[in-house]
N, C-alpha and C. Protein backbone atom coordinates (compact mmCIF):
# COMPACT_ATOMS: atom_id res chain seq x y z
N UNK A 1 98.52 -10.58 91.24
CA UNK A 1 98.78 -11.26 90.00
C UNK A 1 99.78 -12.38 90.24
N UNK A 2 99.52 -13.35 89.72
CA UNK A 2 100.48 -14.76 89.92
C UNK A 2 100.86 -14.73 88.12
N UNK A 3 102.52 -14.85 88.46
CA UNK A 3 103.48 -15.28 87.16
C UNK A 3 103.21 -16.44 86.77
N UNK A 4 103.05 -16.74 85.40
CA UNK A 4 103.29 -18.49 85.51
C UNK A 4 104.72 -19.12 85.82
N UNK A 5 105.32 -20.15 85.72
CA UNK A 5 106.07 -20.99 85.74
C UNK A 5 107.16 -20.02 85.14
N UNK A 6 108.58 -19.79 85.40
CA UNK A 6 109.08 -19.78 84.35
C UNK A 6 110.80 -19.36 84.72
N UNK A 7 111.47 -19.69 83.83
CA UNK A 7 112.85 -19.54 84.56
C UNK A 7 113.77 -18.49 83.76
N UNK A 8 115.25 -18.13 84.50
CA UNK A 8 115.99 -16.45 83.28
C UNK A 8 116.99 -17.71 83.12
N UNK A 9 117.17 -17.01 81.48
CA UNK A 9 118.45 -17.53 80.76
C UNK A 9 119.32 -16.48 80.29
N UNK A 10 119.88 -16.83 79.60
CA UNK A 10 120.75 -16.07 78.60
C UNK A 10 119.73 -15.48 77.53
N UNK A 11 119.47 -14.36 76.79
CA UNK A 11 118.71 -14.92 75.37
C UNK A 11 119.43 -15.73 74.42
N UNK A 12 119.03 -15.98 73.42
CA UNK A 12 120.28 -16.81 72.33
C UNK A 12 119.72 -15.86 70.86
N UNK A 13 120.50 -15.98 69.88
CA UNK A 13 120.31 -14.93 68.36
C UNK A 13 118.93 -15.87 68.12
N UNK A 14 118.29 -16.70 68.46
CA UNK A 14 116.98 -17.11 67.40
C UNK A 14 115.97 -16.28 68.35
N UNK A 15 116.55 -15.48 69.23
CA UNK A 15 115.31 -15.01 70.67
C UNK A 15 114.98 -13.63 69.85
N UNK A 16 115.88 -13.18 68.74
CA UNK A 16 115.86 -11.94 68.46
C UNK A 16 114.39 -11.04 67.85
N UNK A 17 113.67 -12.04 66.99
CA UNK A 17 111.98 -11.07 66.79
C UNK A 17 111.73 -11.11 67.47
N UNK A 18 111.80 -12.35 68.48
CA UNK A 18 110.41 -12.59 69.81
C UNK A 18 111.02 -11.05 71.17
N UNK A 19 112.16 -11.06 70.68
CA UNK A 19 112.48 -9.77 71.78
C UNK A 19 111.96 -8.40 71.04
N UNK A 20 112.22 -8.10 69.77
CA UNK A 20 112.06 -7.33 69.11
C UNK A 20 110.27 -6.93 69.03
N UNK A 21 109.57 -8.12 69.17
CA UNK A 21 107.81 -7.92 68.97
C UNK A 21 107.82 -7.53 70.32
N UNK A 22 107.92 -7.85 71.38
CA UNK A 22 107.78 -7.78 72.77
C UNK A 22 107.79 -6.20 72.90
N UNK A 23 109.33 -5.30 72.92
CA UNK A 23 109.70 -4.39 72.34
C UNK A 23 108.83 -3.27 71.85
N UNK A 24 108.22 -3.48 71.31
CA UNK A 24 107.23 -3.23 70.21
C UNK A 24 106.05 -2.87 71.17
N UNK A 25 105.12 -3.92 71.46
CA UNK A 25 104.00 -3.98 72.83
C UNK A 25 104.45 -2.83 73.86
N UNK A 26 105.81 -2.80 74.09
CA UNK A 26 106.11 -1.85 75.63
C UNK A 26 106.59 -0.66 75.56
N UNK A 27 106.89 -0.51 74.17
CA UNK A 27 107.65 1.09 73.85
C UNK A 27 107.12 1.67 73.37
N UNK A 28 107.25 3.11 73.19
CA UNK A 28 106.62 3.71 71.77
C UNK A 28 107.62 3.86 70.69
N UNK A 29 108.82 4.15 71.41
CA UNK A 29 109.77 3.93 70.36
C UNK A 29 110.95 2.91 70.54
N UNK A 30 110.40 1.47 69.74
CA UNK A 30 111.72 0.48 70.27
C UNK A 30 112.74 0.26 69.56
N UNK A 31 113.35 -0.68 70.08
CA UNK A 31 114.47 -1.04 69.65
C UNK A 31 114.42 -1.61 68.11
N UNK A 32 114.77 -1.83 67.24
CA UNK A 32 114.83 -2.87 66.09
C UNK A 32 115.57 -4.08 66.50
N UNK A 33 115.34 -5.04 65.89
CA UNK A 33 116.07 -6.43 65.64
C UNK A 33 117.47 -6.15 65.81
N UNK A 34 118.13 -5.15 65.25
CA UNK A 34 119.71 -4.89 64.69
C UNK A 34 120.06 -4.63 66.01
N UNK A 35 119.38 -3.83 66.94
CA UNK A 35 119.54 -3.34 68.54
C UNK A 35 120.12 -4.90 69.71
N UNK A 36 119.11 -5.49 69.05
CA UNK A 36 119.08 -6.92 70.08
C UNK A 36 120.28 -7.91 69.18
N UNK A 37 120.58 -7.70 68.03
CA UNK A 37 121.64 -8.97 67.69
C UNK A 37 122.75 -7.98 68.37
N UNK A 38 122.93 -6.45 67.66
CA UNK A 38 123.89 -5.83 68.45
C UNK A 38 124.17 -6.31 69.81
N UNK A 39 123.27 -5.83 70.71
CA UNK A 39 123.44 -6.72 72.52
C UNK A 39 123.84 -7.88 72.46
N UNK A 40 123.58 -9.01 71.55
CA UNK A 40 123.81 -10.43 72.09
C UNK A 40 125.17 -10.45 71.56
N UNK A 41 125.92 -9.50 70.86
CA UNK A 41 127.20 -9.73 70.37
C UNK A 41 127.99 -9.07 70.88
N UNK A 42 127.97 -8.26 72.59
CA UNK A 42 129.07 -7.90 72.87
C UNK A 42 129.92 -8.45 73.53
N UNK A 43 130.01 -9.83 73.52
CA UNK A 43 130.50 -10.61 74.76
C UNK A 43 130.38 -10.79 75.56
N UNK A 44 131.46 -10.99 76.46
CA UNK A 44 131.90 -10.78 77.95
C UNK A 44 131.19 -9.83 78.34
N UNK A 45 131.41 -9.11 77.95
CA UNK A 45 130.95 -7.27 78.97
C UNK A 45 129.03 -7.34 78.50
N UNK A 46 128.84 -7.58 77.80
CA UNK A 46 127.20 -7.70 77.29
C UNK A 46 126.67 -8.30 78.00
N UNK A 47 125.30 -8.55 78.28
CA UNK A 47 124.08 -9.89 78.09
C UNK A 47 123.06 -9.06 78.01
N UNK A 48 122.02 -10.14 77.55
CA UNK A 48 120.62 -10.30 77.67
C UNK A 48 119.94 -11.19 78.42
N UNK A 49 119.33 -10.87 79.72
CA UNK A 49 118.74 -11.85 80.18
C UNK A 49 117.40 -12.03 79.96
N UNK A 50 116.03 -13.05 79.63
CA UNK A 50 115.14 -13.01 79.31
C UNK A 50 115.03 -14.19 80.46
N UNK A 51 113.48 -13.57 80.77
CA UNK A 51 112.75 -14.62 81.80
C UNK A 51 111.49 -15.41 80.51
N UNK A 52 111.21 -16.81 80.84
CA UNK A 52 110.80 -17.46 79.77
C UNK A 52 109.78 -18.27 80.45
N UNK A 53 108.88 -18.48 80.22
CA UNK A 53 108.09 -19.35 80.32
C UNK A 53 108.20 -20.54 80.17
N UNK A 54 107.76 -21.82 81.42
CA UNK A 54 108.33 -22.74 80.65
C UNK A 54 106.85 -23.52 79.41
N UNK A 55 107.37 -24.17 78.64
CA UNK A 55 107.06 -24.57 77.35
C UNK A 55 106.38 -23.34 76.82
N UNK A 56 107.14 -22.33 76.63
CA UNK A 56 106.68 -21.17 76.00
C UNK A 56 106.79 -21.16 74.18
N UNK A 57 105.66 -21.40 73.29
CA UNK A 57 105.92 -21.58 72.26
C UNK A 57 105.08 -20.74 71.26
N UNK A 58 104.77 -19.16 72.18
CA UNK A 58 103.67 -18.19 71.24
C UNK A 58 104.91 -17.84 69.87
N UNK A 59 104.31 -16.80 69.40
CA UNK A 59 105.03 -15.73 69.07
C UNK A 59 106.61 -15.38 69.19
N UNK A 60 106.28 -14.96 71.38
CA UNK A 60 107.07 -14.10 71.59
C UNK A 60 108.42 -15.06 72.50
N UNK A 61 108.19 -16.49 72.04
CA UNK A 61 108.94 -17.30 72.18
C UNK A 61 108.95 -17.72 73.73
N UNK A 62 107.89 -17.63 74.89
CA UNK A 62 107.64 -17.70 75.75
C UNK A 62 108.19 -16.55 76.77
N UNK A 63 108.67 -15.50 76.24
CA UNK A 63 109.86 -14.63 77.03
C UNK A 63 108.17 -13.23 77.57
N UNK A 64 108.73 -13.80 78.74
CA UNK A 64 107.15 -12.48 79.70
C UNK A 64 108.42 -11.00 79.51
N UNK A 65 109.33 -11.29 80.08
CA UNK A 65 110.31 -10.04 80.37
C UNK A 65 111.86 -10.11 80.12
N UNK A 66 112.70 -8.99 79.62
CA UNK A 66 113.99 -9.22 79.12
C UNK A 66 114.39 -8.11 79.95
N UNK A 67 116.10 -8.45 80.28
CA UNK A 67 117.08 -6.91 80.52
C UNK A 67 118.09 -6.90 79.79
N UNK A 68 118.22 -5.86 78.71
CA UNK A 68 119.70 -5.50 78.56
C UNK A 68 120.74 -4.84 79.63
N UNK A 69 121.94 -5.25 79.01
CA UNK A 69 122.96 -5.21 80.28
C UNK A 69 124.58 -4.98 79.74
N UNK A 70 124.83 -4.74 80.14
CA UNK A 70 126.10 -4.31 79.77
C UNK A 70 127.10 -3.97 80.74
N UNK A 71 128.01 -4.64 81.20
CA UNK A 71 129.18 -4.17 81.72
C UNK A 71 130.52 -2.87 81.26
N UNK A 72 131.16 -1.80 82.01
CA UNK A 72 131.65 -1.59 81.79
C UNK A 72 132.94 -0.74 82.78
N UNK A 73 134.15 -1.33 82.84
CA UNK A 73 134.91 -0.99 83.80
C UNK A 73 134.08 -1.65 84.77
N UNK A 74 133.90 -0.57 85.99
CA UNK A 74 133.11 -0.54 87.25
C UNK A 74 131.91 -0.24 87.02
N UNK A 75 131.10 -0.28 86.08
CA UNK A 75 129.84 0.30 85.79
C UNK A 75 129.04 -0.72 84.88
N UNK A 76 127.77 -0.70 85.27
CA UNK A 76 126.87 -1.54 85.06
C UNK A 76 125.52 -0.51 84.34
N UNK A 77 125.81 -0.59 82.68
CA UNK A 77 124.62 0.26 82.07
C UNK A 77 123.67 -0.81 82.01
N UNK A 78 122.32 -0.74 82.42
CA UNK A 78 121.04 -1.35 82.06
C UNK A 78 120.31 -0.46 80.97
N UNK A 79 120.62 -1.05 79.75
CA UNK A 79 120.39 -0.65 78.44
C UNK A 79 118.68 -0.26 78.09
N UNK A 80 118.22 -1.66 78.45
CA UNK A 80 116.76 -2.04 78.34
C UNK A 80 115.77 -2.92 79.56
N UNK A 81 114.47 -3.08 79.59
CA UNK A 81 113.69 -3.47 80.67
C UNK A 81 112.90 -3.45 80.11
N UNK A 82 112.12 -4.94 80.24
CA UNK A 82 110.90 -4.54 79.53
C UNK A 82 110.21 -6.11 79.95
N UNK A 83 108.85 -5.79 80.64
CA UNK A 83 108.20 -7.14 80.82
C UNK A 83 106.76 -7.11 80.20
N UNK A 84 106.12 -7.95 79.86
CA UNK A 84 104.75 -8.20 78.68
C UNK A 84 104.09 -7.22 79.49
N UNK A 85 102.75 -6.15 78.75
CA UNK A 85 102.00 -5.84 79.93
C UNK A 85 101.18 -6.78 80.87
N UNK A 86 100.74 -7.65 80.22
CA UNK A 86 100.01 -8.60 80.88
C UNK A 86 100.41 -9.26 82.27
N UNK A 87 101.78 -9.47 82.28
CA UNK A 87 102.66 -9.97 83.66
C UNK A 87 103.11 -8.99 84.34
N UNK A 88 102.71 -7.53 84.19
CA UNK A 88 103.80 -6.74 84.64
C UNK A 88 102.90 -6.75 86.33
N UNK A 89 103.65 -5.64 87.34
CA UNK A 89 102.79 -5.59 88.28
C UNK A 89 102.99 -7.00 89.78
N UNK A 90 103.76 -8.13 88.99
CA UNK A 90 103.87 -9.58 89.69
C UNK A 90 105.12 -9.41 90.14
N UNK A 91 106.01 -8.71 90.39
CA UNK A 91 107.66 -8.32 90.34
C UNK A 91 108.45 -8.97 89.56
N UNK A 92 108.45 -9.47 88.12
CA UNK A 92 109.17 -10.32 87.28
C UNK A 92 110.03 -9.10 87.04
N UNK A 93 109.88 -7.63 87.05
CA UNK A 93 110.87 -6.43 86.45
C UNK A 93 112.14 -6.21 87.61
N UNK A 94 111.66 -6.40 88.67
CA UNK A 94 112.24 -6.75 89.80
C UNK A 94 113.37 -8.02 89.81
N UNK A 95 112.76 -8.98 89.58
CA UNK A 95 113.33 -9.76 89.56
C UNK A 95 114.92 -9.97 88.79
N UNK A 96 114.32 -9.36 87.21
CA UNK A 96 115.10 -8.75 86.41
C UNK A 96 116.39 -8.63 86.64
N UNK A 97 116.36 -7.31 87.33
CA UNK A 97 117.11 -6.03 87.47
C UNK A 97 117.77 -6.82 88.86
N UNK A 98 117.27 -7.55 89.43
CA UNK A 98 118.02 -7.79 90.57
C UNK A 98 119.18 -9.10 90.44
N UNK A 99 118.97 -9.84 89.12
CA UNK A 99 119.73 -10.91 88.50
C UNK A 99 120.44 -10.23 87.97
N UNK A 100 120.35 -8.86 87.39
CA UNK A 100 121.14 -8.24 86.67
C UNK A 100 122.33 -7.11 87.38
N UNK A 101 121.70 -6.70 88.75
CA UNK A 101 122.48 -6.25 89.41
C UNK A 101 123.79 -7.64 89.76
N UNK A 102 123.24 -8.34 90.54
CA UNK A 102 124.31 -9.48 90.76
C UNK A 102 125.39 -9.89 89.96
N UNK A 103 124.83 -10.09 88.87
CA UNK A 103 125.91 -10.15 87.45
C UNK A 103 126.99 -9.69 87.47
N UNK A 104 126.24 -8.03 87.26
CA UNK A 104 127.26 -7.20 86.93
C UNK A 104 128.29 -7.01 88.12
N UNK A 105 127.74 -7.45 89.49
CA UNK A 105 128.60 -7.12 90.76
C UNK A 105 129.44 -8.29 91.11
N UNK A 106 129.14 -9.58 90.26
CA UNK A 106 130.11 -10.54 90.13
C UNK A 106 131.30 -10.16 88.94
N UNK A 107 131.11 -9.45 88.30
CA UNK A 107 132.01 -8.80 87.37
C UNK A 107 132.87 -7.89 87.54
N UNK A 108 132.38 -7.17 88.65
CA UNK A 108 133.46 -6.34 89.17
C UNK A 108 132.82 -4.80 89.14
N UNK A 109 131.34 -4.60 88.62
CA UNK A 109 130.96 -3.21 88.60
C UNK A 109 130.31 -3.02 90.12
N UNK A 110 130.80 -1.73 90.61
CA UNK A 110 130.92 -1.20 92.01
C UNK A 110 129.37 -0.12 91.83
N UNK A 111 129.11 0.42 90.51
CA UNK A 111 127.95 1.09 90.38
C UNK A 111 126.91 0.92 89.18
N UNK A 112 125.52 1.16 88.94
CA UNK A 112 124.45 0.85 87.99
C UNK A 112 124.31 1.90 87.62
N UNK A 113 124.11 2.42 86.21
CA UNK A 113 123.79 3.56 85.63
C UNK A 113 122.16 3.20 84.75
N UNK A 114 121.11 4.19 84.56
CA UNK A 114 120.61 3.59 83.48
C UNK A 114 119.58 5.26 83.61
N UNK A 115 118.68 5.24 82.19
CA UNK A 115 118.22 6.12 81.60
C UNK A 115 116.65 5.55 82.07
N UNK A 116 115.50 6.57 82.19
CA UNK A 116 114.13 6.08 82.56
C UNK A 116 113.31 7.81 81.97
N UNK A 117 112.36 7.42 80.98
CA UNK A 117 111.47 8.49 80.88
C UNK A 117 110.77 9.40 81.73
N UNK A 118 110.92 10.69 81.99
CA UNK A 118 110.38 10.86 83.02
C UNK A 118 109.08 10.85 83.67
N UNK A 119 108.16 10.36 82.55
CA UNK A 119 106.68 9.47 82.77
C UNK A 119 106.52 8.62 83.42
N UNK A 120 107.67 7.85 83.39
CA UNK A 120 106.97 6.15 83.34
C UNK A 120 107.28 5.94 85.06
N UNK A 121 106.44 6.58 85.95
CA UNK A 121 106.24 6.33 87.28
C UNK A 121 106.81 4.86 87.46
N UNK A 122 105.60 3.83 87.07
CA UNK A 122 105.81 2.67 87.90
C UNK A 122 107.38 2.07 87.54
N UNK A 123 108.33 2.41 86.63
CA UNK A 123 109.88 2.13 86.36
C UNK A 123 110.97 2.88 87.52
N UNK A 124 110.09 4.18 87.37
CA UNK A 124 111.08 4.99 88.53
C UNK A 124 110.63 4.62 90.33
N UNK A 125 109.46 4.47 90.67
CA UNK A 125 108.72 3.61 91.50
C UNK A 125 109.73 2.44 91.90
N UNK A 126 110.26 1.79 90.68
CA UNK A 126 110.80 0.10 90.92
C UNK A 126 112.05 0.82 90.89
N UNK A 127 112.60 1.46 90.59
CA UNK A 127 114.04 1.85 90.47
C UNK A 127 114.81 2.52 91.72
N UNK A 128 113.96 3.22 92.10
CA UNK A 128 113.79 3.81 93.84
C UNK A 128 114.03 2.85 94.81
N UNK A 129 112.71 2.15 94.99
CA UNK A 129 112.58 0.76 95.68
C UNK A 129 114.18 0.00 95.68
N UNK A 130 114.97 0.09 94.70
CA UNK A 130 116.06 -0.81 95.08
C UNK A 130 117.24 0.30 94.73
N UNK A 131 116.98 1.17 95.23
CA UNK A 131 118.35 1.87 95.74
C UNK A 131 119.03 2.92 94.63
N UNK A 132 118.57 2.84 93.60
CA UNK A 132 118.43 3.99 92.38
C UNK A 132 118.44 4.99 92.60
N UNK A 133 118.94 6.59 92.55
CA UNK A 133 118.83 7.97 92.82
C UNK A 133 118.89 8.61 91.41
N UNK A 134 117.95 9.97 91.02
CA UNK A 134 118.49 10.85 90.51
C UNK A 134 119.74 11.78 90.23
N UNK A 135 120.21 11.26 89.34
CA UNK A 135 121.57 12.32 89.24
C UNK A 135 121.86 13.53 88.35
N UNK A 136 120.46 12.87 87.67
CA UNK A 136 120.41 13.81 86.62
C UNK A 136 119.27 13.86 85.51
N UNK A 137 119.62 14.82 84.46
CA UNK A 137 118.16 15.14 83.73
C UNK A 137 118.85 15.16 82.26
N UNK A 138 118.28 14.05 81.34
CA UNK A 138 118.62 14.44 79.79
C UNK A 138 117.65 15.67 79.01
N UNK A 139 118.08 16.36 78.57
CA UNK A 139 116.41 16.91 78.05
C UNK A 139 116.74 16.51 76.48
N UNK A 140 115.00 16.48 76.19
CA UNK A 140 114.32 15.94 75.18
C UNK A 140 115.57 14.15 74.87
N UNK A 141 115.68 14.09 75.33
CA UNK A 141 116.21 11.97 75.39
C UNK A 141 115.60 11.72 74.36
N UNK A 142 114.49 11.07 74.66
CA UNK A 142 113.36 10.46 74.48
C UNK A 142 112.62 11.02 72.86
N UNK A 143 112.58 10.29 71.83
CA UNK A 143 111.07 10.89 70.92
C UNK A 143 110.14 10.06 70.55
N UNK A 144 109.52 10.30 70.45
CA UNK A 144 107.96 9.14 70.18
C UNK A 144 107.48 9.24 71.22
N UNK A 145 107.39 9.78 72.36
CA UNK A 145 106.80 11.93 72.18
C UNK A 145 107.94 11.71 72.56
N UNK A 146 108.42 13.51 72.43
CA UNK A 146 109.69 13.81 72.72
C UNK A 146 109.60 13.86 74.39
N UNK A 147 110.58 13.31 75.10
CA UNK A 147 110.53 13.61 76.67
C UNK A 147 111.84 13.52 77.48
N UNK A 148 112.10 14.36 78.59
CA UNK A 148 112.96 14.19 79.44
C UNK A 148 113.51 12.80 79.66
N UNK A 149 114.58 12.40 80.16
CA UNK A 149 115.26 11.48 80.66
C UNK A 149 116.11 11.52 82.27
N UNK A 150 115.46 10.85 83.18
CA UNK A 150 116.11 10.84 84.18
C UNK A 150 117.52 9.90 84.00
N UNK A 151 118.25 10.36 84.64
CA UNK A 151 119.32 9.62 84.62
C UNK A 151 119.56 8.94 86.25
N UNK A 152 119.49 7.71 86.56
CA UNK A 152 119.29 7.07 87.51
C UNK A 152 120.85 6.51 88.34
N UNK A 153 121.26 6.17 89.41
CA UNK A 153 122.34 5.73 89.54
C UNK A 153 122.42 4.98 91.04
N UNK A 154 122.93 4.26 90.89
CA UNK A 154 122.91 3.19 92.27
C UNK A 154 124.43 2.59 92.68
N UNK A 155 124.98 3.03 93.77
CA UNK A 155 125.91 2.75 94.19
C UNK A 155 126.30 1.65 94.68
N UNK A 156 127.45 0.61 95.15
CA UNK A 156 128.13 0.07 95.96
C UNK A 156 126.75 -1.35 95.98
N UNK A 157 127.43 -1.74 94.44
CA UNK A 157 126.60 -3.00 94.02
C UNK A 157 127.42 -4.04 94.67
N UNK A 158 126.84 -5.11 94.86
CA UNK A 158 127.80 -6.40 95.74
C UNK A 158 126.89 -7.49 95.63
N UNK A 159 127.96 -8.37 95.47
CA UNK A 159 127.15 -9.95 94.65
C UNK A 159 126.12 -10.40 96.04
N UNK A 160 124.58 -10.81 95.20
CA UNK A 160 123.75 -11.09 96.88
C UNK A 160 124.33 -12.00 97.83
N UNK A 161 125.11 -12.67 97.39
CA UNK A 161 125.72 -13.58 98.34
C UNK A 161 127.01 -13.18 99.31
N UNK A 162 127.29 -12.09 98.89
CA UNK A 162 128.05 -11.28 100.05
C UNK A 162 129.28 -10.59 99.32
């Protein structure tokens, strides 16, 4: 599969349905609107990064894939992940998570924490692949079906540039 064109920003508050419909397409149970202005308002320690298409002007505001993110102390929660189904499969989730690791390791977080259904193979698949471990098990996390939660964790993050 070939991505089209397209570059990561910041999101900005007008990105908020087009994240919210997206959302929607990839979850069974998503986020609301209130979820995503929440994220874009925590500051410093927050972001949202969205990868965008360029002259992207559907709907979903050209955005194929988003990460929530969050800094905290030494720790780097990845809130959310989520790329169109249509693009998925091209490594744009990858890509993601790996702009988002950097971030947070220019910030000063030494480790990545984040939550993954215990279904969704091809997330834990990509989460593995870059250095992610099991640490643990939520039970029933998850509803819209109700399901386990792995709890994922990745150590001794460091900005790619050294």
């Amino acid at each position: 599969m070939t991505l089209p064109p397209y570059f990561v920003e910041a999101a900005r508050p007008d990105d908020v349905a087009a994240l919210a419909a997206l959302e929607r397409r990839c979850y069974t149970h998503p986020w609301t609107p209130r979820g995503f202005r929440d994220a874009l308002r925590r500051g410093e320690h927050g972001l949202v990064i969205v990868a965008r298409r360029r002259g992207g002007d559907d709907s979903e505001r050209g955005i194929l894939g988003y990460c929530v993110m969050e800094t905290v102390a030494d720790e780097l929660h990845v809130h959310n992940l989520a790329v169109r189904p249509e693009s998925q499969g091209g490594g744009l989730g990858r890509r993601l998570l790996s702009i988002a690791l950097d971030i947070a390791a220019r910030r000063g977080a030494r480790v990545a924490l984040l939550e993954v259904r215990e279904s969704n193979r091809a997330a834990i698949e990509l989460y593995r692949s870059m250095g992610f471990v099991t640490t643990a098990v939520r039970r029933n996390y998850y509803s819209q079906p109700a399901e386990d939660a792995l709890v994922l964790r990745k150590e001794d993050l460091a900005p790619l540039d050294g």
